[in-house]
PDB file of N, CA and C in Angstrom:
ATOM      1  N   UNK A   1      29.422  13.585 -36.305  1.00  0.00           N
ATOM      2  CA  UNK A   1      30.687  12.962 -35.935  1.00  0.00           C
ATOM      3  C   UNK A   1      31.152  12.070 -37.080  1.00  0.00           C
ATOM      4  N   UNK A   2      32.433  12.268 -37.116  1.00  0.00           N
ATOM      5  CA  UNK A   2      32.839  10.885 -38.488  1.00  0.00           C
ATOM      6  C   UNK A   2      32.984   9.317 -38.102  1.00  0.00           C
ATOM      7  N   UNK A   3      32.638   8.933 -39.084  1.00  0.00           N
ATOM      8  CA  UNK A   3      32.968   7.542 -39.168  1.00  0.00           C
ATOM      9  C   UNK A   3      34.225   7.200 -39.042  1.00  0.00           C
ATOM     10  N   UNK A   4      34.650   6.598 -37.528  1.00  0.00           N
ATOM     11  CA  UNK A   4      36.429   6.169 -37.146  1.00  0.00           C
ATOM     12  C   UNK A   4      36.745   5.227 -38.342  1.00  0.00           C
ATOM     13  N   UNK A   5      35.907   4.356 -38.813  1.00  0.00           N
ATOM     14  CA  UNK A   5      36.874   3.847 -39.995  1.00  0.00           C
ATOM     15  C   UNK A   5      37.154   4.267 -41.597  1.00  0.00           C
ATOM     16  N   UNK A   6      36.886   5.638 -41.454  1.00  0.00           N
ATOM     17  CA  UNK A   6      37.195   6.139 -42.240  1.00  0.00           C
ATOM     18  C   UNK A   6      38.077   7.232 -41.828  1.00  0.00           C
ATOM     19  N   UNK A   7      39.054   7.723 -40.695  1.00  0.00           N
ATOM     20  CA  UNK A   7      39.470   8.549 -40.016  1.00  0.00           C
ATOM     21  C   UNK A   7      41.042   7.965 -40.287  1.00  0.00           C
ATOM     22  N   UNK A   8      42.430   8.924 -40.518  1.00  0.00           N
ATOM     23  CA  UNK A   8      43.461   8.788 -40.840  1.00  0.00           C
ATOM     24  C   UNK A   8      43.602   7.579 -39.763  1.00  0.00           C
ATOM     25  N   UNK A   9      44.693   6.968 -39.143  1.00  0.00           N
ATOM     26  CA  UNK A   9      45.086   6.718 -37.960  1.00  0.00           C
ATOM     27  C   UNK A   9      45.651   7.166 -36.706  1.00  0.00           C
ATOM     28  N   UNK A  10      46.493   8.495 -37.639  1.00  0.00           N
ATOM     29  CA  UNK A  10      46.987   9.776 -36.651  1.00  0.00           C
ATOM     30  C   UNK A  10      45.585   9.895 -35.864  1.00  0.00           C
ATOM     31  N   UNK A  11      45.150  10.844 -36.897  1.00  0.00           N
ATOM     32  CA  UNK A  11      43.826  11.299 -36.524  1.00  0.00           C
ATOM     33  C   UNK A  11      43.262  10.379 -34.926  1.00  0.00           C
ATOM     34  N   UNK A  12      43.338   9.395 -35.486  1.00  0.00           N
ATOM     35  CA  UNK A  12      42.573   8.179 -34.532  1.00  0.00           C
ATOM     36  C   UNK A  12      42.911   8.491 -33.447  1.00  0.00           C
ATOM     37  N   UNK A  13      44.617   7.967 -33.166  1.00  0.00           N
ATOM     38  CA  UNK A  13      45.548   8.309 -31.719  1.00  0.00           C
ATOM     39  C   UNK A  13      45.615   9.847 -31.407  1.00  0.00           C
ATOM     40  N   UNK A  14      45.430  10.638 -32.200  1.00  0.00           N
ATOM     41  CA  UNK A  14      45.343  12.052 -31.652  1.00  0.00           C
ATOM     42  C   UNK A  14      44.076  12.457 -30.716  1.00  0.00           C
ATOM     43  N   UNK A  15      42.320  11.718 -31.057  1.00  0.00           N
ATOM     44  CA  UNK A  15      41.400  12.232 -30.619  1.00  0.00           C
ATOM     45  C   UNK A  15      41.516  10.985 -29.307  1.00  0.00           C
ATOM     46  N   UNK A  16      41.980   9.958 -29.723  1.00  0.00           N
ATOM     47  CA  UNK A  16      41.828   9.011 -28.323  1.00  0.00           C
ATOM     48  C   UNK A  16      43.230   9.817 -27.406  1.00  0.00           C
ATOM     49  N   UNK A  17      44.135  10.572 -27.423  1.00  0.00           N
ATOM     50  CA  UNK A  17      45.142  10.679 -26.461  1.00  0.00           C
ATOM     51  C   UNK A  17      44.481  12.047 -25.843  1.00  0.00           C
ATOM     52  N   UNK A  18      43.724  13.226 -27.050  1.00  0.00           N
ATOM     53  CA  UNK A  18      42.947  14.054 -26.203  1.00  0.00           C
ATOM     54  C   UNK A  18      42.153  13.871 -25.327  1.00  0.00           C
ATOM     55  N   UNK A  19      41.660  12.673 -25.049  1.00  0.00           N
ATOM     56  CA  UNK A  19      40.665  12.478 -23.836  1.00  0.00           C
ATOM     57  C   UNK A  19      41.369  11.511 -22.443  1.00  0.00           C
ATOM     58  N   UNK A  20      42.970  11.738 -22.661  1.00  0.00           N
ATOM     59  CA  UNK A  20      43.405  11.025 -21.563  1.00  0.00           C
ATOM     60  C   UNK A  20      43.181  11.738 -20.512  1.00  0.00           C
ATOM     61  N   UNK A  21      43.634  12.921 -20.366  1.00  0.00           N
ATOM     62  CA  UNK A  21      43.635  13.843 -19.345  1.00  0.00           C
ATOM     63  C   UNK A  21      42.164  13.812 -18.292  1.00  0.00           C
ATOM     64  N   UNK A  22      41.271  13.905 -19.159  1.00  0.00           N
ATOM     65  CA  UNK A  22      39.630  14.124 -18.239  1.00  0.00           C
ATOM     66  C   UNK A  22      39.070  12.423 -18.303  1.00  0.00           C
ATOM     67  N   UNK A  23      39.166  12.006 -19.358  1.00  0.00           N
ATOM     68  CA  UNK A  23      38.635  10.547 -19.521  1.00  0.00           C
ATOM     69  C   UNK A  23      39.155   9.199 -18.831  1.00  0.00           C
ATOM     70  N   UNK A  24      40.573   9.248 -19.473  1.00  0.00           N
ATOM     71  CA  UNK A  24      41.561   8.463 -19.734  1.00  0.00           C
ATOM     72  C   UNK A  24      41.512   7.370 -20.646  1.00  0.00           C
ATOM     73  N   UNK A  25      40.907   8.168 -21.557  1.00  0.00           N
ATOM     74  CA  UNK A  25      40.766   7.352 -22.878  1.00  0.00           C
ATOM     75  C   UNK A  25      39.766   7.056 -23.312  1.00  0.00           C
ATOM     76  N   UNK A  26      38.649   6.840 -22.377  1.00  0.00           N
ATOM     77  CA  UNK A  26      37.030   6.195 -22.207  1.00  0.00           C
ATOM     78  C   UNK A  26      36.704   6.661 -24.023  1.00  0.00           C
ATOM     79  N   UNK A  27      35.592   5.926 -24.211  1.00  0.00           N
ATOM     80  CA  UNK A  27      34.782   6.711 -25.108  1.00  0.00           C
ATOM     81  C   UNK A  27      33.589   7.430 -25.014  1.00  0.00           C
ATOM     82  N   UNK A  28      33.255   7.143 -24.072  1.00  0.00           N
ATOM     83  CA  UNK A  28      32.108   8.051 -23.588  1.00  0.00           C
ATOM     84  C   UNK A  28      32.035   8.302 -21.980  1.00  0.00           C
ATOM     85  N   UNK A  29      31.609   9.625 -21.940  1.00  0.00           N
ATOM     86  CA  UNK A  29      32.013   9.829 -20.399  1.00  0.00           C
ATOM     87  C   UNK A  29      31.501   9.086 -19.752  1.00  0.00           C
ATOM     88  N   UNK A  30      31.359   9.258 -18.013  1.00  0.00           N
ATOM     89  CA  UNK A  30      31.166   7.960 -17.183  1.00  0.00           C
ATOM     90  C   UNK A  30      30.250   9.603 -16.264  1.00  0.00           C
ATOM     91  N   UNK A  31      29.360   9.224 -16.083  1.00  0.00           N
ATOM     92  CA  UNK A  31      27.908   9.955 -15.629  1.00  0.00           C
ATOM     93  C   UNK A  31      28.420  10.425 -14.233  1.00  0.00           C
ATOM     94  N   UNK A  32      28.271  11.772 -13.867  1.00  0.00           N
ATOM     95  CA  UNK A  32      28.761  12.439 -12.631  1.00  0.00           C
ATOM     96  C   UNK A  32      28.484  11.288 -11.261  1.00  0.00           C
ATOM     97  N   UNK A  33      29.058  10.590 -10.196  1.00  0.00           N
ATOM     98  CA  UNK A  33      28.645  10.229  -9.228  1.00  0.00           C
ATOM     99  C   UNK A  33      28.858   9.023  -9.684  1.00  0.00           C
ATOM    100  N   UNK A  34      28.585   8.137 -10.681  1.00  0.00           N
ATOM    101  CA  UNK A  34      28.803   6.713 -10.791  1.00  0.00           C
ATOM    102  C   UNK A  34      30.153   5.827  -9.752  1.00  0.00           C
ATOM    103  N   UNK A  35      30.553   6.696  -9.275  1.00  0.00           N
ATOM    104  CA  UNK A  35      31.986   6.112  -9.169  1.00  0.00           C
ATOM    105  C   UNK A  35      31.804   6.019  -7.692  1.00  0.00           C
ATOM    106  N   UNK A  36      30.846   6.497  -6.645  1.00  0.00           N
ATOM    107  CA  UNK A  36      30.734   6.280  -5.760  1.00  0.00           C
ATOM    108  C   UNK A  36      29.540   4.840  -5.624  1.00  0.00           C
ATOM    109  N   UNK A  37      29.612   4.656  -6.555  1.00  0.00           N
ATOM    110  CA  UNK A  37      28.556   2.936  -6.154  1.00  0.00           C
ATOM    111  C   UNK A  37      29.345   1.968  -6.266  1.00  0.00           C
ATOM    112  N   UNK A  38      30.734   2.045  -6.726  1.00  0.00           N
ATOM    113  CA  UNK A  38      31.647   1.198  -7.202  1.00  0.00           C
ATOM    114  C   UNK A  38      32.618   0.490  -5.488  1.00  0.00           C
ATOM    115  N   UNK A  39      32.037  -1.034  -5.424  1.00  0.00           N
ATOM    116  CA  UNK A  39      32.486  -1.255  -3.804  1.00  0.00           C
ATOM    117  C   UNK A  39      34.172  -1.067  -4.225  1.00  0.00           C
ATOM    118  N   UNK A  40      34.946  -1.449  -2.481  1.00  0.00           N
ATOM    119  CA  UNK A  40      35.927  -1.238  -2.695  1.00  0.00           C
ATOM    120  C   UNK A  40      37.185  -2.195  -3.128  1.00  0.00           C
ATOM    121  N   UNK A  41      37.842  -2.258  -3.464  1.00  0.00           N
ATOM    122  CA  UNK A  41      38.500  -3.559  -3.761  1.00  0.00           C
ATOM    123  C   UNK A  41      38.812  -4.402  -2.457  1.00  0.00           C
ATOM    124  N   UNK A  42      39.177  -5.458  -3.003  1.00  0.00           N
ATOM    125  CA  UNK A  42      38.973  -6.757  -1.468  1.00  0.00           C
ATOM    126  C   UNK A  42      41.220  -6.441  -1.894  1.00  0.00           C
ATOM    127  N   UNK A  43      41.840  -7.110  -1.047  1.00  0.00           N
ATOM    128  CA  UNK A  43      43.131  -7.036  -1.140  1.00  0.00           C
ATOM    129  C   UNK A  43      43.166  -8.167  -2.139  1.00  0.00           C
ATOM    130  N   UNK A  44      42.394  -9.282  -2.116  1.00  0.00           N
ATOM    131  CA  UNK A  44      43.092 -10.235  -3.365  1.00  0.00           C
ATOM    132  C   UNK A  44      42.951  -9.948  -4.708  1.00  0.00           C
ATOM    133  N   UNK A  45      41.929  -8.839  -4.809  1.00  0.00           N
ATOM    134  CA  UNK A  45      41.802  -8.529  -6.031  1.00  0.00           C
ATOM    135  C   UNK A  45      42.475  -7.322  -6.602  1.00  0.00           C
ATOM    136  N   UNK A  46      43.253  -6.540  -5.711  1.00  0.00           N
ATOM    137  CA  UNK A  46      44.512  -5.538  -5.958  1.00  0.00           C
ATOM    138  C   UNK A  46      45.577  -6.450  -6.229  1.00  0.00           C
ATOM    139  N   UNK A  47      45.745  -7.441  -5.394  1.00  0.00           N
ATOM    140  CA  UNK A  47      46.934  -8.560  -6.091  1.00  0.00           C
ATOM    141  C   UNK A  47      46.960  -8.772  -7.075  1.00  0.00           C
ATOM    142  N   UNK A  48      45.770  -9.335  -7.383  1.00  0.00           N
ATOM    143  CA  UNK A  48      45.422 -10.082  -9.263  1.00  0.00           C
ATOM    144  C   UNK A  48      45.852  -8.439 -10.207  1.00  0.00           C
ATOM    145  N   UNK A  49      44.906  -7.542  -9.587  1.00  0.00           N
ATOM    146  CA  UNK A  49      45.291  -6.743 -10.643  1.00  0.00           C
ATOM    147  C   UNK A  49      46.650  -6.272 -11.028  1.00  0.00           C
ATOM    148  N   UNK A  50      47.337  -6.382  -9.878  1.00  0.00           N
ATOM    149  CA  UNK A  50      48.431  -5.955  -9.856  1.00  0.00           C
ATOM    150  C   UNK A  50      49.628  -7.187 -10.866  1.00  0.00           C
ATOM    151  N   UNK A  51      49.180  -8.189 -10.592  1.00  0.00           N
ATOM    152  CA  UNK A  51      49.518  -9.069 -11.712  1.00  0.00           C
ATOM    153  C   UNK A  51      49.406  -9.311 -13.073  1.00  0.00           C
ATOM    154  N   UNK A  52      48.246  -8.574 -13.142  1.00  0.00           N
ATOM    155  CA  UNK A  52      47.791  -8.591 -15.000  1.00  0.00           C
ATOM    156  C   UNK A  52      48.506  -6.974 -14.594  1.00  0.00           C
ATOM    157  N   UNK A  53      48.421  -5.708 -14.380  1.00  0.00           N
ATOM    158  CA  UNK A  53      49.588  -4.940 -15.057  1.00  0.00           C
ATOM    159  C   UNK A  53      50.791  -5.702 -15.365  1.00  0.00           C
ATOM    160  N   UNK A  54      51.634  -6.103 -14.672  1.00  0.00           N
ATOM    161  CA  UNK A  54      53.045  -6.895 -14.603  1.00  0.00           C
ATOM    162  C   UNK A  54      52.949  -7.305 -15.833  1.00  0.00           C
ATOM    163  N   UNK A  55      51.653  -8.410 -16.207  1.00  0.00           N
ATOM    164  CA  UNK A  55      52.046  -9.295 -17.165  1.00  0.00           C
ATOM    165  C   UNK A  55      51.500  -8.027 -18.331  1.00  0.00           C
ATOM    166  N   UNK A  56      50.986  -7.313 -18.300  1.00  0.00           N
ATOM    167  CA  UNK A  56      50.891  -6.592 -19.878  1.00  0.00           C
ATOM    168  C   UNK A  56      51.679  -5.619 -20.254  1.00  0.00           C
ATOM    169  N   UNK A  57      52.822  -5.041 -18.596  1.00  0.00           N
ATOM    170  CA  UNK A  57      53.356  -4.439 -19.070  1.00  0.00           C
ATOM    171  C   UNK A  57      54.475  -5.291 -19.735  1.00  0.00           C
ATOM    172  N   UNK A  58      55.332  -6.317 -19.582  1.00  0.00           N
ATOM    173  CA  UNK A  58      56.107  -7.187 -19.880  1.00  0.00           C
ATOM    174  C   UNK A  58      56.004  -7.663 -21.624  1.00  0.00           C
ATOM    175  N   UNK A  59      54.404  -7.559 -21.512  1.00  0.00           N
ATOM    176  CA  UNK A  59      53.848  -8.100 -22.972  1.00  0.00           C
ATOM    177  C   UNK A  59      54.107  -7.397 -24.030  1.00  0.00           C
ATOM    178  N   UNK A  60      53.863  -6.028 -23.808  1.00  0.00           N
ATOM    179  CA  UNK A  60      54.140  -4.725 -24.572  1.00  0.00           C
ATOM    180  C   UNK A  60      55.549  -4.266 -24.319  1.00  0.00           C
ATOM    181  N   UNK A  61      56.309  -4.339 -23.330  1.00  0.00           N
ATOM    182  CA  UNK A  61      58.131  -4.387 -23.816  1.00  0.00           C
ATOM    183  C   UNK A  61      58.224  -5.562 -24.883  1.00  0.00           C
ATOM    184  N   UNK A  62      57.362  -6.601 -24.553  1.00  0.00           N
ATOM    185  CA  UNK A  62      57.939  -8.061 -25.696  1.00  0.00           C
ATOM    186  C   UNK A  62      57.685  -7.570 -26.915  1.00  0.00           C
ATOM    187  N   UNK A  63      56.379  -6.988 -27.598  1.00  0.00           N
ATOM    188  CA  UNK A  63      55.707  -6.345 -28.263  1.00  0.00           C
ATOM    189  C   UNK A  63      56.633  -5.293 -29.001  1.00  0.00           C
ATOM    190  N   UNK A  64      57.304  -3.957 -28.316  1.00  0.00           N
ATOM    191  CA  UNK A  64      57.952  -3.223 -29.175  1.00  0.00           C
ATOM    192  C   UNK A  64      58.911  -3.995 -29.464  1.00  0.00           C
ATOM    193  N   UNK A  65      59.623  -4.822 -28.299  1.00  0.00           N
ATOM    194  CA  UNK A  65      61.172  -4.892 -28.516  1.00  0.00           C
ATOM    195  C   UNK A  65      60.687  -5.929 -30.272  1.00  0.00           C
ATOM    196  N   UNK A  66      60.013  -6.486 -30.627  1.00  0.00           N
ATOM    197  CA  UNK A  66      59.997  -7.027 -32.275  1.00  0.00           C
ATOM    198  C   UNK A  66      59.893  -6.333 -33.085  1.00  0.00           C
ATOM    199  N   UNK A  67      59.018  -5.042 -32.435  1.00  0.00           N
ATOM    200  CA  UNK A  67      58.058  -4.043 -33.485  1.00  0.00           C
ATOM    201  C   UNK A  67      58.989  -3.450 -34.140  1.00  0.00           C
ATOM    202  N   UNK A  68      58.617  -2.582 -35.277  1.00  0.00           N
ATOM    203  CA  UNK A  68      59.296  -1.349 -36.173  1.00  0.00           C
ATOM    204  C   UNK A  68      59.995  -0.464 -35.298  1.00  0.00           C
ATOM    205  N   UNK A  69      60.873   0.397 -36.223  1.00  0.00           N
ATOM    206  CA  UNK A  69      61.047   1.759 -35.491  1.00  0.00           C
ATOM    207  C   UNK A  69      59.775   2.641 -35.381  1.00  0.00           C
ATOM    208  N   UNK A  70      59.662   2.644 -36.339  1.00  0.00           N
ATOM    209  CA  UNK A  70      58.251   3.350 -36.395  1.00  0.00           C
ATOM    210  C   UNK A  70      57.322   3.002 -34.844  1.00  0.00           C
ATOM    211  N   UNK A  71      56.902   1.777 -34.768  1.00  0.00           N
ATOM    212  CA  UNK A  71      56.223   2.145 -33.488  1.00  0.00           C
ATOM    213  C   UNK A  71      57.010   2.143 -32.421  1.00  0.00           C
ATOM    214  N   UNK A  72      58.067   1.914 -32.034  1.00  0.00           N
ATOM    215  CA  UNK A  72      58.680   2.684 -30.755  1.00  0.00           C
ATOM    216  C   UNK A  72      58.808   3.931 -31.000  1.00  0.00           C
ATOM    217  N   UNK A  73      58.962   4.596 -32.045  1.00  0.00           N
ATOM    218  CA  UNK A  73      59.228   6.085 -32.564  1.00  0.00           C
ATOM    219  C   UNK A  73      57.239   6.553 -32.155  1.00  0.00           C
ATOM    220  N   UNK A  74      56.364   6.012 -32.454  1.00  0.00           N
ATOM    221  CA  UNK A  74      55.353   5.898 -31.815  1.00  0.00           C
ATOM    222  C   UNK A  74      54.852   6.228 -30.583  1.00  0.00           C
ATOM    223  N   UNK A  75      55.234   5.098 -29.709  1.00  0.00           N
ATOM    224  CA  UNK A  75      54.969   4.795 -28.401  1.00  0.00           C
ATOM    225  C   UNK A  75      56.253   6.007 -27.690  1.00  0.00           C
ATOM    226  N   UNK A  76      57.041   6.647 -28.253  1.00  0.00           N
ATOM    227  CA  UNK A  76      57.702   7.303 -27.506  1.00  0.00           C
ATOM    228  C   UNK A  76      56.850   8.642 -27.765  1.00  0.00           C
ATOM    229  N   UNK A  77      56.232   9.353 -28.979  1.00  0.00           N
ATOM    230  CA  UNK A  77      55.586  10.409 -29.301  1.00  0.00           C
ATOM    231  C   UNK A  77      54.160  10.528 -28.675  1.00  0.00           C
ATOM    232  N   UNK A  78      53.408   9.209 -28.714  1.00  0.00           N
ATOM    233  CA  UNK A  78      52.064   9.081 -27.413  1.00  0.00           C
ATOM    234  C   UNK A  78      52.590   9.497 -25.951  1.00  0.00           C
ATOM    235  N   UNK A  79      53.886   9.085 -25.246  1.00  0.00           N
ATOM    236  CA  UNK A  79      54.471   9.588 -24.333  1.00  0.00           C
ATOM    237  C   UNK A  79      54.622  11.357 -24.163  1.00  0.00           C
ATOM    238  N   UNK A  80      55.058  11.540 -25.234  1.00  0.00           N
ATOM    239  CA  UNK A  80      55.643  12.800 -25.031  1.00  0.00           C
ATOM    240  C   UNK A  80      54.205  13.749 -25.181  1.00  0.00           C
ATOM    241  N   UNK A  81      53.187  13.635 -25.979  1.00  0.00           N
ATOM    242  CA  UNK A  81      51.633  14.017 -25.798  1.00  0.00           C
ATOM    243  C   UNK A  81      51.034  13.849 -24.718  1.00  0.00           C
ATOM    244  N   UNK A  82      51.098  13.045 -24.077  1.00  0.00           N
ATOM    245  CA  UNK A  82      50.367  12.856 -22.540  1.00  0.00           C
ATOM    246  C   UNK A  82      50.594  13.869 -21.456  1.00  0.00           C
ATOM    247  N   UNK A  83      51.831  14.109 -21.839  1.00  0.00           N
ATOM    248  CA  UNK A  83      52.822  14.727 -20.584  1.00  0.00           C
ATOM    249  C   UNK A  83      52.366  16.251 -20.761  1.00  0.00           C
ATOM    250  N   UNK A  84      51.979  16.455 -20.265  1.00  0.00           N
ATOM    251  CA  UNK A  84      50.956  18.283 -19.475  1.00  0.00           C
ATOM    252  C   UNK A  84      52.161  19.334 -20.778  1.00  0.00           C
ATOM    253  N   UNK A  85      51.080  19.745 -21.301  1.00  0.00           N
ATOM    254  CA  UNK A  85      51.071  20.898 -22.394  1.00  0.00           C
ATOM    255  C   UNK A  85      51.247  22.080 -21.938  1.00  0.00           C
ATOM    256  N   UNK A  86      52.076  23.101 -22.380  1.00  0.00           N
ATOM    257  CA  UNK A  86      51.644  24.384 -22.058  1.00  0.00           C
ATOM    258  C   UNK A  86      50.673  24.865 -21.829  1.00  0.00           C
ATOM    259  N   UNK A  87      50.876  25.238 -20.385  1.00  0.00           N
ATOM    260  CA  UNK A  87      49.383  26.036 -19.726  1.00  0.00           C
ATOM    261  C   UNK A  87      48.426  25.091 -19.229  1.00  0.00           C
ATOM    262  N   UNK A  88      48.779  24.315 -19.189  1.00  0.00           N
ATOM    263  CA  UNK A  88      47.715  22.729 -18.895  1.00  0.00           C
ATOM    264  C   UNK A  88      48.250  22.540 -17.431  1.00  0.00           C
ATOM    265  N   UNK A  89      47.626  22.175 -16.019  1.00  0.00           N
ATOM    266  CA  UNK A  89      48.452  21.904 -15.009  1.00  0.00           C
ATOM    267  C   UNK A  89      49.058  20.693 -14.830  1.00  0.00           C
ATOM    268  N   UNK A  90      50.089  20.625 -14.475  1.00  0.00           N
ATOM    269  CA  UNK A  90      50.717  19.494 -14.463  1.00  0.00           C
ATOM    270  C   UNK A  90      49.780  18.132 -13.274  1.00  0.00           C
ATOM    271  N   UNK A  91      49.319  16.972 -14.006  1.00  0.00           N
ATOM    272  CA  UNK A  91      48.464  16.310 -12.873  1.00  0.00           C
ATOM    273  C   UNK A  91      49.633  15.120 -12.335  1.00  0.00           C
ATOM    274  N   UNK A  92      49.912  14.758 -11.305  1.00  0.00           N
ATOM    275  CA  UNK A  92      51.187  13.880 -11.164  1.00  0.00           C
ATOM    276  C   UNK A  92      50.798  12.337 -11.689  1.00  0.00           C
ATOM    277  N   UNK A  93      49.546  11.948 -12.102  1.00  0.00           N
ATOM    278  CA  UNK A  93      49.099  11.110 -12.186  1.00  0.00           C
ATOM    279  C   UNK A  93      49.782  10.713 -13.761  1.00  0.00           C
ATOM    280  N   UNK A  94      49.402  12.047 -14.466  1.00  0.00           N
ATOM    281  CA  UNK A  94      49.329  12.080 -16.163  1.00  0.00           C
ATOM    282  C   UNK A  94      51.195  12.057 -16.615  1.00  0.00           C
ATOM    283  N   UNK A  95      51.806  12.871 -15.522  1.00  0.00           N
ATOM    284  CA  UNK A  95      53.141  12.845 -15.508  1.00  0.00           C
ATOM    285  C   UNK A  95      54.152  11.204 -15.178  1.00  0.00           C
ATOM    286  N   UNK A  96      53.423  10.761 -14.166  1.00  0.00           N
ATOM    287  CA  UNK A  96      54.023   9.369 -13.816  1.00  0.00           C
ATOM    288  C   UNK A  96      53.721   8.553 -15.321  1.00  0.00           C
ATOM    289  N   UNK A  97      52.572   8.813 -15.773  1.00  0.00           N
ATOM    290  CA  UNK A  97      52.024   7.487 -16.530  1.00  0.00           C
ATOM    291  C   UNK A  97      53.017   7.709 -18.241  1.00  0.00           C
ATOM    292  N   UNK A  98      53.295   8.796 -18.329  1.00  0.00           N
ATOM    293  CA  UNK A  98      54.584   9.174 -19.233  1.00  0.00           C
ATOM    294  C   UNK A  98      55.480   8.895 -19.115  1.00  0.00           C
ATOM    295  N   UNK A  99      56.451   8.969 -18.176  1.00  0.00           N
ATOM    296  CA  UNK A  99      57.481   8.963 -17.506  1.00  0.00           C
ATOM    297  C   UNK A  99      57.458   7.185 -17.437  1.00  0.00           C
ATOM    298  N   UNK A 100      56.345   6.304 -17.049  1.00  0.00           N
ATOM    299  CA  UNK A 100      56.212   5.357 -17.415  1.00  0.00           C
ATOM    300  C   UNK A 100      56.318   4.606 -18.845  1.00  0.00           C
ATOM    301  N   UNK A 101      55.991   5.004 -19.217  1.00  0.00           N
ATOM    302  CA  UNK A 101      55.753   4.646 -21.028  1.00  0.00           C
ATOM    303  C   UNK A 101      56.741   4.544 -21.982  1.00  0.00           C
ATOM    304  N   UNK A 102      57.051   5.794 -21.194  1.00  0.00           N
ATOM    305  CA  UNK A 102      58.812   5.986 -21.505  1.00  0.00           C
ATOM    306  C   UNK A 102      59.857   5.072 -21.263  1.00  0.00           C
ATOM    307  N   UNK A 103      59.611   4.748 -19.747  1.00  0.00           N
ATOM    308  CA  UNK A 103      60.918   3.802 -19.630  1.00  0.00           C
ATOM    309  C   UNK A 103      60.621   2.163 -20.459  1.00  0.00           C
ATOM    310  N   UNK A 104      59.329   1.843 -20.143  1.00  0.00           N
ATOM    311  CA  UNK A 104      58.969   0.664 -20.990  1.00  0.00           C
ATOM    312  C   UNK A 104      59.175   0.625 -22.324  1.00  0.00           C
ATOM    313  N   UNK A 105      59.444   1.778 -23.010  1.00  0.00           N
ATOM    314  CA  UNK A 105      60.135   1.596 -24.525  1.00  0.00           C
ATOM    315  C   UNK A 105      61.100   1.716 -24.468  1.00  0.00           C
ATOM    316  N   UNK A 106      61.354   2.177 -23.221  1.00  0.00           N
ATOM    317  CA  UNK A 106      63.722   2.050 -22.741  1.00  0.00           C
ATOM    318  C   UNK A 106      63.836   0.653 -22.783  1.00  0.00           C
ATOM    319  N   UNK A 107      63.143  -0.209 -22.120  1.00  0.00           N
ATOM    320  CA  UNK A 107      63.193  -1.520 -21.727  1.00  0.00           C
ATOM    321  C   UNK A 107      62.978  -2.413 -22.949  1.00  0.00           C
ATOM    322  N   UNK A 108      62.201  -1.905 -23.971  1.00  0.00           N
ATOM    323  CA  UNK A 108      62.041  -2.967 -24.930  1.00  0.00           C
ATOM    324  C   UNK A 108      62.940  -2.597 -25.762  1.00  0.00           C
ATOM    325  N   UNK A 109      63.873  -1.496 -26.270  1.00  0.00           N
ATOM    326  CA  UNK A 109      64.919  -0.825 -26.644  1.00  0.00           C
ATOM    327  C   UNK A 109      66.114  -1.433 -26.410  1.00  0.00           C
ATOM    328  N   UNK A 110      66.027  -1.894 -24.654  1.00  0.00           N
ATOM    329  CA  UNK A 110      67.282  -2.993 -24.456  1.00  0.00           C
ATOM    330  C   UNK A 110      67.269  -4.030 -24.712  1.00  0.00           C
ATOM    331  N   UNK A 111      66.010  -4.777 -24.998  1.00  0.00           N
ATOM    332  CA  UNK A 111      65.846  -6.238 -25.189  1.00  0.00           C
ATOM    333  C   UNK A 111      66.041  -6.217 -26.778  1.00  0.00           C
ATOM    334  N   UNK A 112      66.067  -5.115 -27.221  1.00  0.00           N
ATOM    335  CA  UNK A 112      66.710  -5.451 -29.011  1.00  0.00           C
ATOM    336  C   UNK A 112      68.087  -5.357 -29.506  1.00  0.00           C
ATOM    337  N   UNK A 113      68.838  -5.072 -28.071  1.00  0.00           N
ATOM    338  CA  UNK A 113      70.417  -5.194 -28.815  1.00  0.00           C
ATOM    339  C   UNK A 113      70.963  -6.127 -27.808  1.00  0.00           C
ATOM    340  N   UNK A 114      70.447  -6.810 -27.250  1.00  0.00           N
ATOM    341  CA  UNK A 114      70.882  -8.032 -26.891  1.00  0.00           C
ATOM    342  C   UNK A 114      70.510  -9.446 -27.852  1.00  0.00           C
ATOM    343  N   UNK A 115      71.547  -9.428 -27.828  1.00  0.00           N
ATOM    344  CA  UNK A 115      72.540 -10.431 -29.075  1.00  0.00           C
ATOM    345  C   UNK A 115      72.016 -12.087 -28.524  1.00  0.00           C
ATOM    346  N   UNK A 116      71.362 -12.702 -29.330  1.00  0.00           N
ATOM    347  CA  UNK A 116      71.254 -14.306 -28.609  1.00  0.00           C
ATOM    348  C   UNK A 116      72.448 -15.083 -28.366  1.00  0.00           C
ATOM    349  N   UNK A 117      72.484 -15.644 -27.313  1.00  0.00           N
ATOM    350  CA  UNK A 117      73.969 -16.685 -27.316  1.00  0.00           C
ATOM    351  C   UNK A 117      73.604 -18.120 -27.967  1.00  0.00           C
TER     352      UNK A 117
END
């Protein structure tokens, strides 16, 4: 296997976006069955989580809307890779989370042509 810090950066985001589909990014798989020892969430802790998405998705609209073209030109091409390939079945999971990604670089897209008063 190569040494990642010696690996283009394409390269990099290309082998980490191939393992969204089965992984979702992991770096190493997660052992058949593990996932049934995992208790279930309590409701306050779907809240919290549900709060740190909010706040990181917010962070990362703040994030492009400064960034280059280049990385919204980026973050829109990781989008468009995620989204079910020819001959690949479409999973609604992998489709939402595009379709997501997407609009959050719509959103940081609007926060850059608004003009300060």
């Amino acid at each position: 296997m190569s040494d990642p810090n010696s690996l283009d950066p394409s390269e990099l985001r290309r082998r980490a976006l191939s393992r969204w589909d089965n992984e979702g990014g992991a770096l190493a798989p997660v052992p058949h069955g593990t996932h049934a020892d995992v208790p279930n969430m309590t409701n306050t802790e779907l809240v919290q989580l549900r709060v740190r998405v909010i706040t990181l998705e917010n962070l990362m609209i703040a994030v492009l809307a400064e960034g280059s073209d280049r990385q919204v030109q980026v973050a829109r091409e990781m989008a468009e890779y995620i989204s079910p390939r020819p001959g690949f079945t479409q999973h609604p999971l992998t489709t939402q989370a595009a379709d997501h990604m997407t609009d959050l670089v719509d959103r940081a897209v609007h926060f850059r042509t608004i003009q300060p008063q």
